[in-house]
Protein backbone atom coordinates (compact mmCIF):
# COMPACT_ATOMS: atom_id res chain seq x y z
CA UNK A 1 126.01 56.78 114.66
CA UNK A 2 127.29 59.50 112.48
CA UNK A 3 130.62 58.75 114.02
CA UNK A 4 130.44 55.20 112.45
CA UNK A 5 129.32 56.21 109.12
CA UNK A 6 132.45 58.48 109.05
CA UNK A 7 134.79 55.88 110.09
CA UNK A 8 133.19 53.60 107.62
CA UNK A 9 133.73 56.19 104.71
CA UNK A 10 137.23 56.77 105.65
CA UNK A 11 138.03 52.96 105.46
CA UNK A 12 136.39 52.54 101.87
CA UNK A 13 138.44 55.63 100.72
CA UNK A 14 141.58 54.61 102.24
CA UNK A 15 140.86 51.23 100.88
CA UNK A 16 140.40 52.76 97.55
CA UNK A 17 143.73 54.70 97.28
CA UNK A 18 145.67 51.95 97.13
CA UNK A 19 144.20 50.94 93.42
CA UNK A 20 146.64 52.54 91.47
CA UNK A 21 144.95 52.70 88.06
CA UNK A 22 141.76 54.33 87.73
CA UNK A 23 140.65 51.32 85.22
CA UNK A 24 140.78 48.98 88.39
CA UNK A 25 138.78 51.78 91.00
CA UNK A 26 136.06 52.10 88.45
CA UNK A 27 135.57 48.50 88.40
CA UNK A 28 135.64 48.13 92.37
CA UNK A 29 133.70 50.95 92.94
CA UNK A 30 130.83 49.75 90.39
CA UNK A 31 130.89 46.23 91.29
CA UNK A 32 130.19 47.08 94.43
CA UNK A 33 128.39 50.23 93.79
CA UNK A 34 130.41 52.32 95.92
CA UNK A 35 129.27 55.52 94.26
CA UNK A 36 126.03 54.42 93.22
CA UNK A 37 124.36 51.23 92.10
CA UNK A 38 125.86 48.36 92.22
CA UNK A 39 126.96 47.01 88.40
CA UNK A 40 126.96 43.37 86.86
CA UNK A 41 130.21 42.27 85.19
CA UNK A 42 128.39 42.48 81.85
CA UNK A 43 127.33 45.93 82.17
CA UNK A 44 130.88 47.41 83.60
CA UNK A 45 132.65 45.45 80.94
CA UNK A 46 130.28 47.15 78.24
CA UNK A 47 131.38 50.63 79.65
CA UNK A 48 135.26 49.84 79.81
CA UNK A 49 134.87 47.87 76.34
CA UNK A 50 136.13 44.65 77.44
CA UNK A 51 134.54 41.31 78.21
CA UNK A 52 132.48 40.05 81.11
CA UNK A 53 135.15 37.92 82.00
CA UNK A 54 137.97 39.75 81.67
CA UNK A 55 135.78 42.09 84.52
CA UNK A 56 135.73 39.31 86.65
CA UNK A 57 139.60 38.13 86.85
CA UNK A 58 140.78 42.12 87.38
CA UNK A 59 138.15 42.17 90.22
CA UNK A 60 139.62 39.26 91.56
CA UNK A 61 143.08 40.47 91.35
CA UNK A 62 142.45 43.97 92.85
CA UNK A 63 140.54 42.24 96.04
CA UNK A 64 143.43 40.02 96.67
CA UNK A 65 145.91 42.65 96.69
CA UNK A 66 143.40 44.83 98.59
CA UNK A 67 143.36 41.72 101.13
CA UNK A 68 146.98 41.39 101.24
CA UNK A 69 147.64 45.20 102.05
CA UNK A 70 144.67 45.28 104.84
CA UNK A 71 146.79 42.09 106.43
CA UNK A 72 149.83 44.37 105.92
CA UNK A 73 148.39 47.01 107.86
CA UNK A 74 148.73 49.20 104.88
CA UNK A 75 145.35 50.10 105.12
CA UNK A 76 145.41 52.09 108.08
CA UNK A 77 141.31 53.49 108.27
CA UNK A 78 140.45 49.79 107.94
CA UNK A 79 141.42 48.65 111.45
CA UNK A 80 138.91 51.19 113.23
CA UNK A 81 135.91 50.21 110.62
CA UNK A 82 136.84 46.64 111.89
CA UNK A 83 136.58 47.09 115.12
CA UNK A 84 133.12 49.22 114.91
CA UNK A 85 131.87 45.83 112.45
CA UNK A 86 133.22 43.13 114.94
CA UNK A 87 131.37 45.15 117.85
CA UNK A 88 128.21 45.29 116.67
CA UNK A 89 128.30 41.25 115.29
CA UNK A 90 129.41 40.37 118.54
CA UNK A 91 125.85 41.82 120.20
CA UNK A 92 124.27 39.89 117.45
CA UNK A 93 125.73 36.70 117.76
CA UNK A 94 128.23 36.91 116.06
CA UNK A 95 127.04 36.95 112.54
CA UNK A 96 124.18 38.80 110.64
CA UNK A 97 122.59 39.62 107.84
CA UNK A 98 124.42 42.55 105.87
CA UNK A 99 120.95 44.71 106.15
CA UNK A 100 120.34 44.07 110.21
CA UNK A 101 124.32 44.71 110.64
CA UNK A 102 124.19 47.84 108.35
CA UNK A 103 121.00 49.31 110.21
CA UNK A 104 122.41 48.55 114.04
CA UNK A 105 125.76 50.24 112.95
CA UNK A 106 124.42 53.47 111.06
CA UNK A 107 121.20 53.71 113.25
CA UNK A 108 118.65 54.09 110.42
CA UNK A 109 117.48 52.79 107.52
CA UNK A 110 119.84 52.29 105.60
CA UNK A 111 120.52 52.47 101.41
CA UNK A 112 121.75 49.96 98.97
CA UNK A 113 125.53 52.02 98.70
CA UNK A 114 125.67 51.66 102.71
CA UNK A 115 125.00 48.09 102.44
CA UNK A 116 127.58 47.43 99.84
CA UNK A 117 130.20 49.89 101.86
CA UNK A 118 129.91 47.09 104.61
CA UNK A 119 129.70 43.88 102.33
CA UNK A 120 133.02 45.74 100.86
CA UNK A 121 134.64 45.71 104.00
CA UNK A 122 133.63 42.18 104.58
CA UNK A 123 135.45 41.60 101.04
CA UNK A 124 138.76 42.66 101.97
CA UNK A 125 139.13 42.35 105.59
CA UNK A 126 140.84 39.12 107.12
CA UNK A 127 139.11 39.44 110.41
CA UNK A 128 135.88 38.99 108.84
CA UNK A 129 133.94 36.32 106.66
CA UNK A 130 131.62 36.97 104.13
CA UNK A 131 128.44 34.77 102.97
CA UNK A 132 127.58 35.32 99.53
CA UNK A 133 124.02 35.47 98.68
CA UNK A 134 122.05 32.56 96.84
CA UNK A 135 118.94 30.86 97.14
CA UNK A 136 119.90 29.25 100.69
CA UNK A 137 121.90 32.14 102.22
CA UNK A 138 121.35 35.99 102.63
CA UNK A 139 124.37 38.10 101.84
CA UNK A 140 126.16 38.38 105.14
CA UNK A 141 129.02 38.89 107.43
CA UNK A 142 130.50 37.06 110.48
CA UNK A 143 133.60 37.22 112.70
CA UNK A 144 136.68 35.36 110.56
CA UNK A 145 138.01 33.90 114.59
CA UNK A 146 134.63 31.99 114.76
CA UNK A 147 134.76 30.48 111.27
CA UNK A 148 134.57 31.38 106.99
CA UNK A 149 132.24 31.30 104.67
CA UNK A 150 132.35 27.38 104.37
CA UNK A 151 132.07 26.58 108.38
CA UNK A 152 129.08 29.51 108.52
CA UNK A 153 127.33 27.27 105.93
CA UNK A 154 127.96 24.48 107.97
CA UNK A 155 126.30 25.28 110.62
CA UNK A 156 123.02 27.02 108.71
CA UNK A 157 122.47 23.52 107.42
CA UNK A 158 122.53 21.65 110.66
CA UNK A 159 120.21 23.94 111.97
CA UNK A 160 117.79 23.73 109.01
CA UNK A 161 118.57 19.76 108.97
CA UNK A 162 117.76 19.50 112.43
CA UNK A 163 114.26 21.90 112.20
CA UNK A 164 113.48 19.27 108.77
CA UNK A 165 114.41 16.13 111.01
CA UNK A 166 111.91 17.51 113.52
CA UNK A 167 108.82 17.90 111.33
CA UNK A 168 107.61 20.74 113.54
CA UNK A 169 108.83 24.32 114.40
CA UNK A 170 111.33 24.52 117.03
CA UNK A 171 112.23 27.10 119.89
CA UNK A 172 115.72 28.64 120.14
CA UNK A 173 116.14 26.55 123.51
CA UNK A 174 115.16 23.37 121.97
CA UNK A 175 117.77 23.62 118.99
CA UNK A 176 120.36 24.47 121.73
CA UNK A 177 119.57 20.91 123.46
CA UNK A 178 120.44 19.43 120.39
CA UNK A 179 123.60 21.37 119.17
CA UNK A 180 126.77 22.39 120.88
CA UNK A 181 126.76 26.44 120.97
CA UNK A 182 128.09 28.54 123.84
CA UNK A 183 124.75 30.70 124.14
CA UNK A 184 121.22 30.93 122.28
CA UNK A 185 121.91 34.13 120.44
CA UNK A 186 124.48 32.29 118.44
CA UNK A 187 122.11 30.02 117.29
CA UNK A 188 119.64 32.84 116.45
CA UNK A 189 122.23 34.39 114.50
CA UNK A 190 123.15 31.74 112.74
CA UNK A 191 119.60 30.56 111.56
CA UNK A 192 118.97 34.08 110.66
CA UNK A 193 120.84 34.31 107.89
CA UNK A 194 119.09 31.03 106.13
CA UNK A 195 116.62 31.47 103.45
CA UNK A 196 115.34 28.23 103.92
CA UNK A 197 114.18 29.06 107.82
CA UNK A 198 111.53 31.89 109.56
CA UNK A 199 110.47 32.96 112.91
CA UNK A 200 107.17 33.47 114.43
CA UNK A 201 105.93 33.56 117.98
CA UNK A 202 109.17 32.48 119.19
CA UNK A 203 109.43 29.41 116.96
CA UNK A 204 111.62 28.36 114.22
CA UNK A 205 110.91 26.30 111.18
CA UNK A 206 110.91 26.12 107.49
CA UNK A 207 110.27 28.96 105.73
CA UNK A 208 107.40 27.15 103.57
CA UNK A 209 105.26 26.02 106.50
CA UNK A 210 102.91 28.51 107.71
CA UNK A 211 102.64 28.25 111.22
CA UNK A 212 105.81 30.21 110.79
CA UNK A 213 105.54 32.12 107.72
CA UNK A 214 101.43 32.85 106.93
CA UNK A 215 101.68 33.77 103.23
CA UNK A 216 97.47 34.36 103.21
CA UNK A 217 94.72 35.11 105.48
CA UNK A 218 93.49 31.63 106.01
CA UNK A 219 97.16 31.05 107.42
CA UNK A 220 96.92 33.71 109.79
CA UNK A 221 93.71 32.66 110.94
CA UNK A 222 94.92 29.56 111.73
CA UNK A 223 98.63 30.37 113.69
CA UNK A 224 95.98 32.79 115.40
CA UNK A 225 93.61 30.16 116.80
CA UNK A 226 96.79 27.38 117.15
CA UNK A 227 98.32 30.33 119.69
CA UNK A 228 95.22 31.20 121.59
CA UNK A 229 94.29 27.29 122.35
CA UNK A 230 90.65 27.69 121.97
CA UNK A 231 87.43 28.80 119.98
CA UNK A 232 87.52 32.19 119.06
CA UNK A 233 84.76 34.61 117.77
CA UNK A 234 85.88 35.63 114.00
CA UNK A 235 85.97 39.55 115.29
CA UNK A 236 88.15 38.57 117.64
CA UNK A 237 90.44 37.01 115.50
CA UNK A 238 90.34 39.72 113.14
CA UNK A 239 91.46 42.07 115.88
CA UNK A 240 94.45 38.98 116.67
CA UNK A 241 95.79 39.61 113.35
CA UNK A 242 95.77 43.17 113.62
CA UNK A 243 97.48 43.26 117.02
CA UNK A 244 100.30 40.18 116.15
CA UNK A 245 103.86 40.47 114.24
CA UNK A 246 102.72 39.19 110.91
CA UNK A 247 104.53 41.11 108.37
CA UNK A 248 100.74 41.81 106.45
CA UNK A 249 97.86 42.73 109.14
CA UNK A 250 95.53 44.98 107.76
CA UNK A 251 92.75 42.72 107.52
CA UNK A 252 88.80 43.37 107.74
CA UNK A 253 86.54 41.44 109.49
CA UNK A 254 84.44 40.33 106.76
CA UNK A 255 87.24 38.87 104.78
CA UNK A 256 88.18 37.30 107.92
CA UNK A 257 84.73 35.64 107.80
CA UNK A 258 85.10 34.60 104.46
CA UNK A 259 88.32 32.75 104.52
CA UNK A 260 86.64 30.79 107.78
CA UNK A 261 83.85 29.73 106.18
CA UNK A 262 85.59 28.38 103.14
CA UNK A 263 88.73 26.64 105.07
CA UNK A 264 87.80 23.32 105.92
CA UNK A 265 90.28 23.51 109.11
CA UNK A 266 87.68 25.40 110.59
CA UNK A 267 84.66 24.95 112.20
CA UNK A 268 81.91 26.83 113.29
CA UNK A 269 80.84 25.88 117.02
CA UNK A 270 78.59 28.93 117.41
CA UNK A 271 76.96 31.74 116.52
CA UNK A 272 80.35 33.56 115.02
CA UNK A 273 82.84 31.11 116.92
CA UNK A 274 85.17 28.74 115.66
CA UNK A 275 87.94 26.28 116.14
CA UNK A 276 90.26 23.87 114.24
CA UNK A 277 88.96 20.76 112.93
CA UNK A 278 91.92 18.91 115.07
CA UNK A 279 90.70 19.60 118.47
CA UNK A 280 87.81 17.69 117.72
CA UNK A 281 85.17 19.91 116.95
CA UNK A 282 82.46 18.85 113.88
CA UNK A 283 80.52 21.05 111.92
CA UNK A 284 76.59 20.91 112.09
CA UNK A 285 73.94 21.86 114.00
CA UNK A 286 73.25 21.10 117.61
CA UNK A 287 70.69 18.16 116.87
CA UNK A 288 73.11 16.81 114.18
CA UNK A 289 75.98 16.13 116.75
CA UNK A 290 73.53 14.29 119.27
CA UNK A 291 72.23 11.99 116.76
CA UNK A 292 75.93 11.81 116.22
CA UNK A 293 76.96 11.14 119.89
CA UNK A 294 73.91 8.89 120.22
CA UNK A 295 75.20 6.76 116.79
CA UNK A 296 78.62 6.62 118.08
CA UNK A 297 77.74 5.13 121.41
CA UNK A 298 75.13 2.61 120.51
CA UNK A 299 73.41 2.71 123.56
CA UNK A 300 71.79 5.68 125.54
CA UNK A 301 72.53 8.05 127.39
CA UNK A 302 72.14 10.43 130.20
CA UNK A 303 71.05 13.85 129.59
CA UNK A 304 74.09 14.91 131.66
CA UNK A 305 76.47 12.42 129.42
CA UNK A 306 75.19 13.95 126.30
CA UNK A 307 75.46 17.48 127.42
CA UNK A 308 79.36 17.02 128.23
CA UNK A 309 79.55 15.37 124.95
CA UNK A 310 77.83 18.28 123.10
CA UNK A 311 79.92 21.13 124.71
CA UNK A 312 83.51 18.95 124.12
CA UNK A 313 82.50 19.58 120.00
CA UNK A 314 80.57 23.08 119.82
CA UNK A 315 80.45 25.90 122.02
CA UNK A 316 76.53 26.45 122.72
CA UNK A 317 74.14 27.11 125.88
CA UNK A 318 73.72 23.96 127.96
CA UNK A 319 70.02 25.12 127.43
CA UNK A 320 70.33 24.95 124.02
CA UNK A 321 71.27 21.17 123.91
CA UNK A 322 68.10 19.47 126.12
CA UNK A 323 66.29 21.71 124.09
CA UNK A 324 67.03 20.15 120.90
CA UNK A 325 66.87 16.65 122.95
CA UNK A 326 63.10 16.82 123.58
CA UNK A 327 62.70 16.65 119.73
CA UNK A 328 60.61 13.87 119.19
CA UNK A 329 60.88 12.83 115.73
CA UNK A 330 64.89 12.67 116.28
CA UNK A 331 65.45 11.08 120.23
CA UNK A 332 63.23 8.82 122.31
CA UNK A 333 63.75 9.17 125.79
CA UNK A 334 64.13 5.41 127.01
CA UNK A 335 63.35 6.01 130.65
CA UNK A 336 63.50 8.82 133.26
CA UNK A 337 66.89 10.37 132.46
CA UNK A 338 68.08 8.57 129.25
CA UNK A 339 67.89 9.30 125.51
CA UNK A 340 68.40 7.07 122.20
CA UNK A 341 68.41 7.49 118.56
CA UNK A 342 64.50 7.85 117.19
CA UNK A 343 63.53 5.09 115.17
């Protein structure tokens, strides 16, 4: 890795000795905070006493000349820099993020300069593309022969477009059934670099909904019980959180507890245990849901109709149910093995 980080160096200083006047290298080597951090146009044109503007069409100028002596081969360190860049974003599909790209190649974490060094490269380099940052896109960098900046776009937004279409998260394999890519990774890739989109559990979607992005606790408690599939004793969901990817997981138990109790997706079905409201659990106590069951049917029932009933909506003792069925003042058993509504 330190073999790359040389190579890397050598290509930004053999990039900057062909900017003649030491007017234009300042203003390269600021804007993209070569030697330190990285400087708007406003501040670099305050330094050099000149205006914002007149920053921004010399920066121009000295990138296209720096682009047109790469393509010349005049740039000699470039070409081995390339090839180190076009490795590593062809194990990643092809295009990545500037800080995943900058980490695989230097094997660390990386700084802001090191980031910039390879977002530099990007700049002047006509084998590679560059996406510029905004509030859709991060900054990142792709192989030129599999499209620019415009055609990378493109295919973010069919893949957000297609996830919105969907109304629902979407696995890697199911966006490749409905797009035309030679292999998965490219689509990984690809979404990765979208602001709009984020991952969890193996599932893509928009970066707002929380089944793939749980902002809070109550969010994680609820991708937590929508994985599992079934009730789930608060502790044990506590330790859930602890053990999955969310970015945030130190949670406590009793904070845990809290955020069930107040979320009305969630129901308690026993002493400590709880599921979500859509699997068709209720909230009450164990008499409540007979006289519930009982209401709903209009007719009696069998004990053993009842009990199936009860244990489909809370998770309790079968015991516990025919005991609350031999209270009087609530159910009237109508013959041997049948039980109505008290009136």
């Amino acid at each position: 890795m330190e073999q790359n980080a040389e190579l890397i160096a050598k290509a930004i200083n053999g990039s900057l000795k062909i900017i003649e006047q030491d007017r234009e290298k300042e203003i390269i080597s600021r804007r993209f905070g070569l030697s330190g951090n990285k400087e708007t146009l406003e501040q670099i044109g305050d330094m050099l006493s000149i205006t914002r503007e007149r920053v921004r069409q010399l920066e121009k100028a000295i990138l296209i000349r720096l682009r047109i002596a790469a393509e010349d081969g005049k740039i000699p360190e470039l070409a081995q820099a390339e090839k180190i860049i076009i490795r590593n974003l062809t194990e990643m599909g092809r295009v990545a993020k500037v800080s995943e790209l900058a980490e695989k190649i230097f094997g660390k974490k990386v700084s802001e300069k090191e980031r910039q060094e390879l977002s530099f490269i990007g700049e002047i380099s006509s084998s590679l593309a560059m996406v510029e940052e905004n509030d859709k896109y991060h900054n990142s960098i792709g192989i030129a022969d599999y499209g620019n900046e415009k055609e990378i776009k493109q295919k973010v937004d069919e893949i957000v477009n297609l996830i919105k279409k969907n109304k629902a998260p979407m696995s890697i394999d199911e966006i490749d059934n409905n797009t035309n890519y030679e292999h998965p990774d490219h689509i990984k890739a690809v979404a990765s670099i979208s602001k709009l989109l984020a991952t969890l559990n193996n599932q893509w979607g928009l970066s707002k909904w929380p089944t793939v992005n749980p902002k809070n606790i109550r969010d994680k408690i609820y991708v937590v019980l929508k994985e599992k599939g079934e009730p789930m004793h608060f502790e044990d969901i506590a330790e859930a959180i602890k053990a999955s990817d969310f970015r945030r997981k130190d949670v406590t138990i009793q904070a845990i507890h809290n955020e069930l109790i107040k979320d009305s997706r969630f129901v308690l079905i026993g002493r400590g245990i709880y599921a979500l409201d859509t699997w068709g659990f209720k909230k009450g106590t164990v008499s409540e849901t007979i006289a519930d069951i009982l209401k709903q049917a209009k007719k009696p029932l069998t004990r053993e109709q009842i009990v199936k009933k009860v244990l489909a909506m809370r998770k309790v003792k079968e015991t516990t149910i025919l005991l609350n069925l031999q209270n009087k003042k609530l159910f009237k058993k109508v013959d041997k093995n049948s039980y109505t509504i008290a009136e």
